[in-house]
N, C-alpha and C. Protein backbone atom coordinates (compact mmCIF):
# COMPACT_ATOMS: atom_id res chain seq x y z
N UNK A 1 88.27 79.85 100.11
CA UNK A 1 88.15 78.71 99.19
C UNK A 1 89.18 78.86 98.06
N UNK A 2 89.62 77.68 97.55
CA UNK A 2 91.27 78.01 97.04
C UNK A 2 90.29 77.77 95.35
N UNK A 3 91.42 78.71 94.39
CA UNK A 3 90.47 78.19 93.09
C UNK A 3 90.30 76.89 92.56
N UNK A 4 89.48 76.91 91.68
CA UNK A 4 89.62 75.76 90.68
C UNK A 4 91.42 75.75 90.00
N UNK A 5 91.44 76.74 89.18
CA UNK A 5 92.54 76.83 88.45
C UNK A 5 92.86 78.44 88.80
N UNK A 6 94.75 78.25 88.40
CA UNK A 6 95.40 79.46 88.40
C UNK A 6 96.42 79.31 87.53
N UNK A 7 95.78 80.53 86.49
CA UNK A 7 96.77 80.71 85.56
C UNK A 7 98.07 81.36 86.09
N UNK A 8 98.99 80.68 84.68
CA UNK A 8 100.35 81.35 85.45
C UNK A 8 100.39 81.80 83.93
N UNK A 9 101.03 83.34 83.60
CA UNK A 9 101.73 83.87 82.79
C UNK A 9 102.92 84.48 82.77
N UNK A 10 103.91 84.25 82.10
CA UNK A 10 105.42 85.05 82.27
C UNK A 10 105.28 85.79 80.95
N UNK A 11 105.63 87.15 81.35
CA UNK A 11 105.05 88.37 80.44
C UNK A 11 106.40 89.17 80.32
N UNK A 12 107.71 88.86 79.04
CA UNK A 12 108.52 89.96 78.76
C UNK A 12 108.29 90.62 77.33
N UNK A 13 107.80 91.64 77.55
CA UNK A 13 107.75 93.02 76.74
C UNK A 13 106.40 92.35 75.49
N UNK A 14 104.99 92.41 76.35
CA UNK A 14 104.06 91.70 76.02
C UNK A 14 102.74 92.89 75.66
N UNK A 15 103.29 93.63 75.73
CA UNK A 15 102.52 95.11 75.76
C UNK A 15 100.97 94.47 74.57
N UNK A 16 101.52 94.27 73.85
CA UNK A 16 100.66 94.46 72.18
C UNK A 16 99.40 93.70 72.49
N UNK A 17 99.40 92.25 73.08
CA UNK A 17 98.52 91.15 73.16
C UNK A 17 97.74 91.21 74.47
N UNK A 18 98.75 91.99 75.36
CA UNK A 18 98.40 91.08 77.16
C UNK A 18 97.25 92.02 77.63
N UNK A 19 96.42 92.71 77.58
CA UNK A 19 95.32 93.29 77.94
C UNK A 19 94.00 92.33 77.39
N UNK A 20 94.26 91.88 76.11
CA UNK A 20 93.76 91.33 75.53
C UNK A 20 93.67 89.88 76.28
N UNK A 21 94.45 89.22 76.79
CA UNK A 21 95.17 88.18 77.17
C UNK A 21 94.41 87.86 78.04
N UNK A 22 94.83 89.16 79.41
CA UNK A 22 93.89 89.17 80.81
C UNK A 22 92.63 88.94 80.58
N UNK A 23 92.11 89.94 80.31
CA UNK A 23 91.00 90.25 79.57
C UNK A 23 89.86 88.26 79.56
N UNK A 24 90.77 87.66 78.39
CA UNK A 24 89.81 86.50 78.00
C UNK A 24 90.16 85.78 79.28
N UNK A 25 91.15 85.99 80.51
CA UNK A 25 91.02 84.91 81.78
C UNK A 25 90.00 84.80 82.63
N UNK A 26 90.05 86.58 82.66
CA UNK A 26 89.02 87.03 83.98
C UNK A 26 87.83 86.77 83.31
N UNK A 27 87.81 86.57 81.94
CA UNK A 27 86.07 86.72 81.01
C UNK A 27 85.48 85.01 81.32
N UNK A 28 86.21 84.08 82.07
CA UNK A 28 86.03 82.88 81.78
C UNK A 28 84.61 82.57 82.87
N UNK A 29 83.79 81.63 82.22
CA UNK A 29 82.71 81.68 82.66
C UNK A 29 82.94 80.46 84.11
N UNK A 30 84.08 79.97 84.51
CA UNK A 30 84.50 79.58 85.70
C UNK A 30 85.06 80.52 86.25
N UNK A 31 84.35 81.15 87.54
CA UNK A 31 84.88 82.29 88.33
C UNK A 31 86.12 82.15 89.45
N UNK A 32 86.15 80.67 89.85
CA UNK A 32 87.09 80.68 90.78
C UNK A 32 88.26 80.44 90.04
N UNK A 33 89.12 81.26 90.06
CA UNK A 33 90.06 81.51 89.23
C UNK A 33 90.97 82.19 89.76
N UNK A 34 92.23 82.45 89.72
CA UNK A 34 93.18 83.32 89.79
C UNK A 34 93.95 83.14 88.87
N UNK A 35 95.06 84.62 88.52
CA UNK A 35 95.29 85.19 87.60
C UNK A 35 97.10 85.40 87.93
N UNK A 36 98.48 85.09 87.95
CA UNK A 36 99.69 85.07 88.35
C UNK A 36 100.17 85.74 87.35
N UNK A 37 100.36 87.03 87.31
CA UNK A 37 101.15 87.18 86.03
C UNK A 37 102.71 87.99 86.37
N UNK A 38 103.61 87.28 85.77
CA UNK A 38 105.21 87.35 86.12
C UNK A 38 105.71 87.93 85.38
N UNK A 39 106.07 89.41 86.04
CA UNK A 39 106.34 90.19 84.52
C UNK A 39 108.24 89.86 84.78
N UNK A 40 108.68 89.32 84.07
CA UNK A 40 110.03 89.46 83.37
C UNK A 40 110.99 90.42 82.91
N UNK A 41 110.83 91.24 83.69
CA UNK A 41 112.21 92.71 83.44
C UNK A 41 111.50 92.99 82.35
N UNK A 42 110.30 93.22 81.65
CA UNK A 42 109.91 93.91 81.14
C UNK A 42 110.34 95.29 80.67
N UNK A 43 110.77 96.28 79.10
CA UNK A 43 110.54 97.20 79.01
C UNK A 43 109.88 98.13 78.82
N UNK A 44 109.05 97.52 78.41
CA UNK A 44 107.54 98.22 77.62
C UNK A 44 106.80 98.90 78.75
N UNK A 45 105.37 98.40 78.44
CA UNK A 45 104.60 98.72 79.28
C UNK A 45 103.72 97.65 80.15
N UNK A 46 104.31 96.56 79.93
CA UNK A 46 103.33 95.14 80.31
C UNK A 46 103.44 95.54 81.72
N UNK A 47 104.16 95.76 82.39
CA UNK A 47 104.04 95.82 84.05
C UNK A 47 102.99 96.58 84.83
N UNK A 48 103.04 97.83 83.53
CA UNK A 48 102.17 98.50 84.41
C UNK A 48 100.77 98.09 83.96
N UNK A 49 100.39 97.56 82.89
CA UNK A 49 99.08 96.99 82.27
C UNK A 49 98.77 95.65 83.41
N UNK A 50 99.82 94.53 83.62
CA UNK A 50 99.44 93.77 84.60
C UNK A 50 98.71 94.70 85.88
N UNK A 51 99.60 95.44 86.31
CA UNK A 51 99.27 96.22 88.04
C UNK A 51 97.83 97.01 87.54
N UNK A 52 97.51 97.51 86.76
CA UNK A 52 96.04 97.80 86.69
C UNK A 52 95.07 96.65 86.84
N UNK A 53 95.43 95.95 86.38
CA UNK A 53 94.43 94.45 86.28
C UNK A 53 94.64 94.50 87.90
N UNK A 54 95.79 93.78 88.37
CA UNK A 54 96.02 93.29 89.89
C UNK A 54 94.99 94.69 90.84
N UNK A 55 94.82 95.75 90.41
CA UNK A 55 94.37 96.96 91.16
C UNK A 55 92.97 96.70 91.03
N UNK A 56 92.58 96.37 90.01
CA UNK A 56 91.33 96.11 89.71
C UNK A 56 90.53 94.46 90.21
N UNK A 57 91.20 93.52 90.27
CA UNK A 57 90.94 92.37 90.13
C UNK A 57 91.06 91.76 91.53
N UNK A 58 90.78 91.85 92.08
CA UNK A 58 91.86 91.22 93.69
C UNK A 58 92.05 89.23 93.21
N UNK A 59 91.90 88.95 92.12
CA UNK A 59 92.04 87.76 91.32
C UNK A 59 93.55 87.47 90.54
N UNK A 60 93.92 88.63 90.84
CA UNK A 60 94.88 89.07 89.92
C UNK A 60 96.11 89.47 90.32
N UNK A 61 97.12 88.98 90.67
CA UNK A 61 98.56 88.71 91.04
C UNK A 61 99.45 88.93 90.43
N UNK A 62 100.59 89.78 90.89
CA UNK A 62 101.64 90.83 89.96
C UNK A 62 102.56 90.61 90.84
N UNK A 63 103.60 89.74 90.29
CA UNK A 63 104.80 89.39 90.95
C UNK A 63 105.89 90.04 89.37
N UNK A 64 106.91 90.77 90.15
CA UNK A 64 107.92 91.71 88.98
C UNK A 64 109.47 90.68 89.49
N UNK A 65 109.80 90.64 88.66
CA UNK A 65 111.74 90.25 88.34
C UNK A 65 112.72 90.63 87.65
N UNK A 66 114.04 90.45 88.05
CA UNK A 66 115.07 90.89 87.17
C UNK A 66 114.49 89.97 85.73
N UNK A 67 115.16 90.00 84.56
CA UNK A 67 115.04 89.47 83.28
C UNK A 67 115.67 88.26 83.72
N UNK A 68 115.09 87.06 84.21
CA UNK A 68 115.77 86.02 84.09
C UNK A 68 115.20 84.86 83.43
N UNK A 69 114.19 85.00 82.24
CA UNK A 69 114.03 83.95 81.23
C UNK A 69 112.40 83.55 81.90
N UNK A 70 111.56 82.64 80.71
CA UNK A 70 110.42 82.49 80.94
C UNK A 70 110.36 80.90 81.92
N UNK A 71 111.82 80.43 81.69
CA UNK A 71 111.38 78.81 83.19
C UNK A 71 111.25 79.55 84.58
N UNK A 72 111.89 80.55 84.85
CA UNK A 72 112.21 80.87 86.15
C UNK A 72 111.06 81.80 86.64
N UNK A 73 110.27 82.44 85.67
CA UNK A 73 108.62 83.59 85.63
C UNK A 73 107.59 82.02 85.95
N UNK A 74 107.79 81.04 84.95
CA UNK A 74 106.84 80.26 85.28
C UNK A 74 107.03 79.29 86.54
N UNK A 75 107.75 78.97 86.97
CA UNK A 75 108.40 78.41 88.54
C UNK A 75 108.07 79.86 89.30
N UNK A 76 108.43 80.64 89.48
CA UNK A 76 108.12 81.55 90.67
C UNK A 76 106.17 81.60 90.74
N UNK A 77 105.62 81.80 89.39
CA UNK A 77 104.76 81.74 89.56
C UNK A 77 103.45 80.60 90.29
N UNK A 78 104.42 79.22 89.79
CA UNK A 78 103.86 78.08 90.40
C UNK A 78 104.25 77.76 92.24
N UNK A 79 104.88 78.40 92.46
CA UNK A 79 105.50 78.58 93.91
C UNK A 79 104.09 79.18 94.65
N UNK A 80 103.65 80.52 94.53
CA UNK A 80 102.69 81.13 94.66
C UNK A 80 100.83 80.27 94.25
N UNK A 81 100.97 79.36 93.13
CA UNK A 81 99.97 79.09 93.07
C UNK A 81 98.90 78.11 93.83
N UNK A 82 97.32 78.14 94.18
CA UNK A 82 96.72 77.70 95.29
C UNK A 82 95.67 76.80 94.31
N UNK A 83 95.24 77.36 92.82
CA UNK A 83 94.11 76.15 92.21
C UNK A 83 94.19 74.64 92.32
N UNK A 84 93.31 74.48 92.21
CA UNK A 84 93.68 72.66 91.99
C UNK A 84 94.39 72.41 90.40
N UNK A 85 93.98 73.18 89.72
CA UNK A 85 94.73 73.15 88.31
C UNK A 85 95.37 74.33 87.90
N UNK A 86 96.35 74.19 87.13
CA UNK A 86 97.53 74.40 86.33
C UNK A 86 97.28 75.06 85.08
N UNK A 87 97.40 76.30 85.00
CA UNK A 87 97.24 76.60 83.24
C UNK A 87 98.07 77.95 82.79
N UNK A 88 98.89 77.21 81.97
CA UNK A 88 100.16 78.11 81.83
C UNK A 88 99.38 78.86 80.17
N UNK A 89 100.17 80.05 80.40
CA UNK A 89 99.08 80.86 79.41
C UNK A 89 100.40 82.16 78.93
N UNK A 90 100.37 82.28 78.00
CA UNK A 90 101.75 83.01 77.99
C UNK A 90 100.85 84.42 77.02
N UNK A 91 101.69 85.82 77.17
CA UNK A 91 101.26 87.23 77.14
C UNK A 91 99.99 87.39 75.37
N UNK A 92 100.69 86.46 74.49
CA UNK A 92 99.91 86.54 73.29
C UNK A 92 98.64 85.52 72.83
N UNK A 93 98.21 84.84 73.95
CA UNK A 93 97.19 83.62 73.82
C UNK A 93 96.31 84.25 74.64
N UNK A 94 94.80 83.95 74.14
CA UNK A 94 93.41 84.52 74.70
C UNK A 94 92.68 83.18 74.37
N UNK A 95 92.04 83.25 75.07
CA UNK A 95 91.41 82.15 75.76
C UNK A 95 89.63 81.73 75.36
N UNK A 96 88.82 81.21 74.83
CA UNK A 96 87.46 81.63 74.61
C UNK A 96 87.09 81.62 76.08
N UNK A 97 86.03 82.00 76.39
CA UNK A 97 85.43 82.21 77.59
C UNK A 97 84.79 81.06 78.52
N UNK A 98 84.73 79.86 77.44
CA UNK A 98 84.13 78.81 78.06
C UNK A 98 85.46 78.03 78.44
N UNK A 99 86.63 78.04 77.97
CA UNK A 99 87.79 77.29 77.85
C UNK A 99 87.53 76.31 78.94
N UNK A 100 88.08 76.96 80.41
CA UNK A 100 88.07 76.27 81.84
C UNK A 100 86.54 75.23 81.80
N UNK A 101 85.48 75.73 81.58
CA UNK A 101 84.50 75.07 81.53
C UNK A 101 84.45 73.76 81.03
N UNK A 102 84.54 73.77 79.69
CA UNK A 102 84.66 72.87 79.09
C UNK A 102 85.68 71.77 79.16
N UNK A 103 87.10 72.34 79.71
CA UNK A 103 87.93 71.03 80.20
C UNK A 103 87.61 70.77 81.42
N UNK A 104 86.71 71.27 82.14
CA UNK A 104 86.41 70.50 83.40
C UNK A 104 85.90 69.20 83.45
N UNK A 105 84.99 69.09 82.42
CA UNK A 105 84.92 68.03 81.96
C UNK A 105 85.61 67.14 82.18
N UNK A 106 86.63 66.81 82.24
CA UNK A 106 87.68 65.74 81.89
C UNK A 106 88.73 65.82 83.27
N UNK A 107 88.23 66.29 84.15
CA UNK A 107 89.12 66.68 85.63
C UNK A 107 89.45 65.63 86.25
N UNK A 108 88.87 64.66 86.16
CA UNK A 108 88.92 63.33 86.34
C UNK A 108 89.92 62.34 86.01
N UNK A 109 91.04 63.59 85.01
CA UNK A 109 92.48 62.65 84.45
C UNK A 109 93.48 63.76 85.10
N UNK A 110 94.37 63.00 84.47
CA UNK A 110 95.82 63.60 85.39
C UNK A 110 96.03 65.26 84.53
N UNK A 111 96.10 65.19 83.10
CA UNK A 111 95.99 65.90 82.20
C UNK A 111 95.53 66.29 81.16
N UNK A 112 94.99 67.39 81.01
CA UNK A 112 93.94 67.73 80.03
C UNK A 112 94.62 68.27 78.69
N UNK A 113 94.76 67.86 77.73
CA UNK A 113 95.15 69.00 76.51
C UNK A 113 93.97 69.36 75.98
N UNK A 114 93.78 70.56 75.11
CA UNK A 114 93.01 71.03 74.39
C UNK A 114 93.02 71.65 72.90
N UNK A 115 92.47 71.84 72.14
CA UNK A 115 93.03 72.05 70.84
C UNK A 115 93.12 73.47 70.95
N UNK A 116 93.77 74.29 69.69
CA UNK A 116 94.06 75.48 69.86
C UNK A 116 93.89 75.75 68.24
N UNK A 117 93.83 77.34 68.03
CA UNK A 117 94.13 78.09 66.65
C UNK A 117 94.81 78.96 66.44
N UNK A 118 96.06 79.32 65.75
CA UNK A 118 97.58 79.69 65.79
C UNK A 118 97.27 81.25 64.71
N UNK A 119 96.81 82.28 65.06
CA UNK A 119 96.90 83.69 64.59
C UNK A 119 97.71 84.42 64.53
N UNK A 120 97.96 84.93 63.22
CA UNK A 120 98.94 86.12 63.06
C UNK A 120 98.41 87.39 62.31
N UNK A 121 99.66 88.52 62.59
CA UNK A 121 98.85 89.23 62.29
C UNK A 121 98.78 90.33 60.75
N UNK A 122 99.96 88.86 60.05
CA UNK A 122 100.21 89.09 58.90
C UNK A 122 98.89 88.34 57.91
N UNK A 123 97.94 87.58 58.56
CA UNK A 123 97.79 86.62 57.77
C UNK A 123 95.81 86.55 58.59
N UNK A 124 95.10 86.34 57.57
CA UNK A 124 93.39 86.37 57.82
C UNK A 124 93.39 85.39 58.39
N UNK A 125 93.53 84.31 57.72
CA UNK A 125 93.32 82.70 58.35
C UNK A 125 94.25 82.37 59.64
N UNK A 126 93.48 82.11 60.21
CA UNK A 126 94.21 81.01 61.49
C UNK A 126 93.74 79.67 61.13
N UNK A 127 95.17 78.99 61.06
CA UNK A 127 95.04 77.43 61.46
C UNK A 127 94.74 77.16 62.90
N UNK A 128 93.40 76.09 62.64
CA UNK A 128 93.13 75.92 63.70
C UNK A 128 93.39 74.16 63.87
N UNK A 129 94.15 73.89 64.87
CA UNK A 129 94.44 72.14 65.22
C UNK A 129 93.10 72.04 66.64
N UNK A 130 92.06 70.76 65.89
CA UNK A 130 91.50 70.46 67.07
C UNK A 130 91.59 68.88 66.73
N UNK A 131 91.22 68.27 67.67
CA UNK A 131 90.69 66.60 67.32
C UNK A 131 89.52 66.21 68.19
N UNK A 132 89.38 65.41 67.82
CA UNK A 132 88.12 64.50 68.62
C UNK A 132 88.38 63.92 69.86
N UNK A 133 87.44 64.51 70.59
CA UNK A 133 87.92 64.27 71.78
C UNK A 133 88.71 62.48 72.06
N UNK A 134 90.27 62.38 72.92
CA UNK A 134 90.45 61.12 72.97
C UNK A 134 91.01 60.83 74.21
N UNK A 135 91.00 59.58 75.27
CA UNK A 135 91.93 59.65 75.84
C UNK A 135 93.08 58.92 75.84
N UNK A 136 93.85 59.02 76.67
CA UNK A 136 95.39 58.58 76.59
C UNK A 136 95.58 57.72 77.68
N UNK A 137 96.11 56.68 77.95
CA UNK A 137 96.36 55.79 79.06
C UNK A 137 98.00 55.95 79.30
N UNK A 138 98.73 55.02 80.45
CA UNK A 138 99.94 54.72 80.72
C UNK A 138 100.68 54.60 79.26
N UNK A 139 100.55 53.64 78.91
CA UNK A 139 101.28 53.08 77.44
C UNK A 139 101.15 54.17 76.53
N UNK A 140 100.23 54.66 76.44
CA UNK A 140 100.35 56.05 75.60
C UNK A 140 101.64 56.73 76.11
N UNK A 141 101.52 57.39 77.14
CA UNK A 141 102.65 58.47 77.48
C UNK A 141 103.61 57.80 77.98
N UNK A 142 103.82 56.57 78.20
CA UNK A 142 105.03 55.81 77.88
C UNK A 142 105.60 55.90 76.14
N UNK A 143 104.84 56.13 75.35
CA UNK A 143 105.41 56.70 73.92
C UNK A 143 105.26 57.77 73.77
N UNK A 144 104.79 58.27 74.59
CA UNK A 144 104.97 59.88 74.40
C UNK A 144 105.99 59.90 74.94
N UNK A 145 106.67 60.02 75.68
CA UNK A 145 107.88 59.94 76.37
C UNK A 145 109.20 59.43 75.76
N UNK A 146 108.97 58.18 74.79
CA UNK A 146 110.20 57.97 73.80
C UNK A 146 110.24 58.59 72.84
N UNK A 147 108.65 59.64 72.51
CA UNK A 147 109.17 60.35 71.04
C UNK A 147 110.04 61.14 71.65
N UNK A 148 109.87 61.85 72.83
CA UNK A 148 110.32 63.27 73.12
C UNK A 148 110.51 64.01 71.93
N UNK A 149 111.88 63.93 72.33
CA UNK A 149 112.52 65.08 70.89
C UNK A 149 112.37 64.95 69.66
N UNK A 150 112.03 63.44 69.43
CA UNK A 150 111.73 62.99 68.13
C UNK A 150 110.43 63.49 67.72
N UNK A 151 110.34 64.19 66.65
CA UNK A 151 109.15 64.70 66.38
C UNK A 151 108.67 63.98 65.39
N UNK A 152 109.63 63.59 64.42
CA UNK A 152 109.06 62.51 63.34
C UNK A 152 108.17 61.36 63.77
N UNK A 153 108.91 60.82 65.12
CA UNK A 153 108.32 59.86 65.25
C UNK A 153 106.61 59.71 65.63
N UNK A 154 106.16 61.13 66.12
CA UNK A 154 105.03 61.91 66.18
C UNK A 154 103.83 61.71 65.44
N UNK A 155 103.86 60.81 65.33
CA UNK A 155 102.60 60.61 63.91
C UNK A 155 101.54 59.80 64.49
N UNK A 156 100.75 59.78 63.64
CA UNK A 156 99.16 58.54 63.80
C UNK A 156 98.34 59.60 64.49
N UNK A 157 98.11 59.40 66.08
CA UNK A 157 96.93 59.27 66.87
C UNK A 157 97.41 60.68 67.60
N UNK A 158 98.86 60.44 67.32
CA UNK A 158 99.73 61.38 68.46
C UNK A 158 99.71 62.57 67.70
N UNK A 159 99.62 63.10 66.36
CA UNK A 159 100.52 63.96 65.60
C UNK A 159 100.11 65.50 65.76
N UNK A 160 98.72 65.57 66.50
CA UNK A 160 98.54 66.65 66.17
C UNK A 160 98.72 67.08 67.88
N UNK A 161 98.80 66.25 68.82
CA UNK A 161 99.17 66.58 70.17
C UNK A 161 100.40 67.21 70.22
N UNK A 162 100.38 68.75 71.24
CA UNK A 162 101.50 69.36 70.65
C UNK A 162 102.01 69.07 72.41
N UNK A 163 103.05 68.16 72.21
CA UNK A 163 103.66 67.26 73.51
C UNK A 163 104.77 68.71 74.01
N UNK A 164 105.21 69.69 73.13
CA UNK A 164 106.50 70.32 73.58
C UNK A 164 106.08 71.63 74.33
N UNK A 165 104.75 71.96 74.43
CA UNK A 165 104.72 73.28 75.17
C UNK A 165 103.82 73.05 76.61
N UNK A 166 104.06 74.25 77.30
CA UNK A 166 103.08 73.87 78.18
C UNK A 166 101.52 74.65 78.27
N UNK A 167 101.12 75.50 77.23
CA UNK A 167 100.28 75.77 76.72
C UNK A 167 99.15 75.00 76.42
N UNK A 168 97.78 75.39 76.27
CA UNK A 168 97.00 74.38 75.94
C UNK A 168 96.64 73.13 76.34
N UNK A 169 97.23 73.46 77.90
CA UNK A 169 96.80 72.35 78.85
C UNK A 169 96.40 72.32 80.20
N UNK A 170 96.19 71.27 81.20
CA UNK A 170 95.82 71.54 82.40
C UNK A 170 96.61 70.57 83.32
N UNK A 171 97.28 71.15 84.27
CA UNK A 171 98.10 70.70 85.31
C UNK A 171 97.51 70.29 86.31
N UNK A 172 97.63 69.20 86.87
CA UNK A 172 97.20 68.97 88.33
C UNK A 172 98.03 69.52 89.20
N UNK A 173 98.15 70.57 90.18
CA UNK A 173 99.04 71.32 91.23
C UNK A 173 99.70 70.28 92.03
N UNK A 174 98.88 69.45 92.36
CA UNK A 174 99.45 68.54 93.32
C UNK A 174 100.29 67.54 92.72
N UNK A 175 100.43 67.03 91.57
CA UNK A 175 101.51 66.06 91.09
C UNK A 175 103.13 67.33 91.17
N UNK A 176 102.39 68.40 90.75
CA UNK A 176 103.63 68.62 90.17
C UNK A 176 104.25 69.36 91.88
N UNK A 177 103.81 69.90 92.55
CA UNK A 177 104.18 69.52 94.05
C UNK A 177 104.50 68.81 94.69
N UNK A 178 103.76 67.56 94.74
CA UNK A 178 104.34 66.25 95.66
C UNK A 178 105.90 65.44 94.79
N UNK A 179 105.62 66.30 93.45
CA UNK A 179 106.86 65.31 92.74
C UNK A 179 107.79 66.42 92.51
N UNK A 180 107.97 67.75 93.23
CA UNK A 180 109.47 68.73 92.76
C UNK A 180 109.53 69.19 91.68
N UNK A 181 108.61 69.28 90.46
CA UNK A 181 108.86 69.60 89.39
C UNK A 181 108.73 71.34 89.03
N UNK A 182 109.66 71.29 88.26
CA UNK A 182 110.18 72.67 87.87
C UNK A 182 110.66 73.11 85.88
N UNK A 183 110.39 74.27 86.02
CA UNK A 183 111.07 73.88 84.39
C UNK A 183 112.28 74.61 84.83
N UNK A 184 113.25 73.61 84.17
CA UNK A 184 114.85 74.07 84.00
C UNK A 184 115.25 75.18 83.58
N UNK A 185 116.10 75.90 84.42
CA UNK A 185 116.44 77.27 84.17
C UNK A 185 117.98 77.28 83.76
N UNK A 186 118.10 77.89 82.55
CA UNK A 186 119.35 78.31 81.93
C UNK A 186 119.42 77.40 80.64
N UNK A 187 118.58 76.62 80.09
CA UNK A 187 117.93 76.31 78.99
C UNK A 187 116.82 77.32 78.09
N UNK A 188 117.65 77.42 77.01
CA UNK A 188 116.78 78.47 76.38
C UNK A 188 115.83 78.08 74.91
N UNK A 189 115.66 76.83 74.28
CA UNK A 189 114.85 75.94 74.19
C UNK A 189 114.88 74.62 74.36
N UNK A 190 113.47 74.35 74.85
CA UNK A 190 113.28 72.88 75.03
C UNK A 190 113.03 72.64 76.21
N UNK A 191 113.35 74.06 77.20
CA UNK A 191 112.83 73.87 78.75
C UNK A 191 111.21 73.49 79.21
N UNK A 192 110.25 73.82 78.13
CA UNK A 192 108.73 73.34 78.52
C UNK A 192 108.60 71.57 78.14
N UNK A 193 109.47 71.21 76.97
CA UNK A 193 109.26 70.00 76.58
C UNK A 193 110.21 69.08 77.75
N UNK A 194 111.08 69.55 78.15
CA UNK A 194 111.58 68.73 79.63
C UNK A 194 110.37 68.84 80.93
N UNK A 195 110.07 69.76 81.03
CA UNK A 195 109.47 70.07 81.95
C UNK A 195 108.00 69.00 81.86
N UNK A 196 106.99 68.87 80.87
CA UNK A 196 106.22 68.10 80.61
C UNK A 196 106.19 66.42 80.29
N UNK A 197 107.92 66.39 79.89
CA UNK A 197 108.28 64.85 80.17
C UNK A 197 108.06 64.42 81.55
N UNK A 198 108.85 65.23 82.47
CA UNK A 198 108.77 65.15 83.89
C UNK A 198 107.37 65.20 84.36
N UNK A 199 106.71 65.74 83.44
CA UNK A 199 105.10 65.67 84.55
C UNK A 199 104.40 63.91 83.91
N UNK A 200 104.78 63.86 82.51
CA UNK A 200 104.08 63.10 81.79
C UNK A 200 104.46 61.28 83.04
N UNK A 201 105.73 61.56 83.42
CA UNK A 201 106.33 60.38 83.87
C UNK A 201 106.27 60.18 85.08
């Protein structure tokens, strides 16, 4: 039975966070799950912290590469992936445990965003961006699509939707399969915000 969702992570020199990371995927109270994590020419120690998980987890998938950037970790990883959904999750983001749960909820649309809270580890407070739950139709992401790059133009209903990453959201496998989509490699920012125009459209 293929999962619900499979995270994809591209992990270079992620040592500090990514135990932590794994950790809140496998903790998710939706079990069918799998776990892709793409370690990136890594120097540290993230590779071998992934391969304990993968040793431990049979959920848990350890694909290694030369250093060739985080579009080409997250494309290899989506090559490999079997969930019905999409959830890109990168080495320093942890997850609450209900996360998957609770956007299931809403499986019923093409794409799910979710709110998030932005921690450091200089600083007590995390800002946390959530909103009320809303949805979005055609004409919506037909303006989502002309702000793109424009971030100013970003405001009202839209402003706190963070349109440029692929974080904090949920992919349908099959759009982005039946339609070729990939994030662009040899772009070194702005490759997730192309990449999500292309899904948005």
């Amino acid at each position: 039975m293929d999962p619900i969702v499979s995270f994809i992570v591209p992990v270079y020199n992620g040592e500090k966070y990514l135990k932590e990371c794994i950790d809140s995927l496998l903790s998710q109270t939706v079990k069918e799950l799998e776990v892709i994590i793409v370690d990136d020419g890594s120097t540290d120690s993230s590779g071998k912290i992934a391969e304990n998980f993968a040793e431990a987890d049979a959920r848990v998938h350890m694909l290694h590469q030369e250093n060739s950037g985080v579009s080409v970790a997250r494309n290899k990883g989506m090559e490999i992936a079997s969930g019905e959904w999409l959830c890109f999750v990168d080495a320093d983001d942890i997850l609450h445990k209900c996360y998957i749960e609770t956007l299931m909820v809403y499986q019923k649309y093409d794409v799910v965003f979710s709110g998030y809270s932005e921690f450091y580890d200089f600083c007590q407070e995390a800002k946390s961006l959530y909103k009320e739950t809303e949805l979005y139709n055609k004409e919506d992401f037909k303006y989502i699509r002309k702000i793109g790059l424009n971030r100013d133009l970003a405001n009202g209903k839209y402003k706190l939707l963070k349109i440029s990453t692929p974080w904090a959201k949920l992919f349908k496998r099959n759009i982005i399969r039946e339609n070729g989509l990939h994030f662009p490699k040899g772009i070194v920012t702005g490759e997730d915000l192309l990449f999500n125009l292309q899904y948005f459209e």
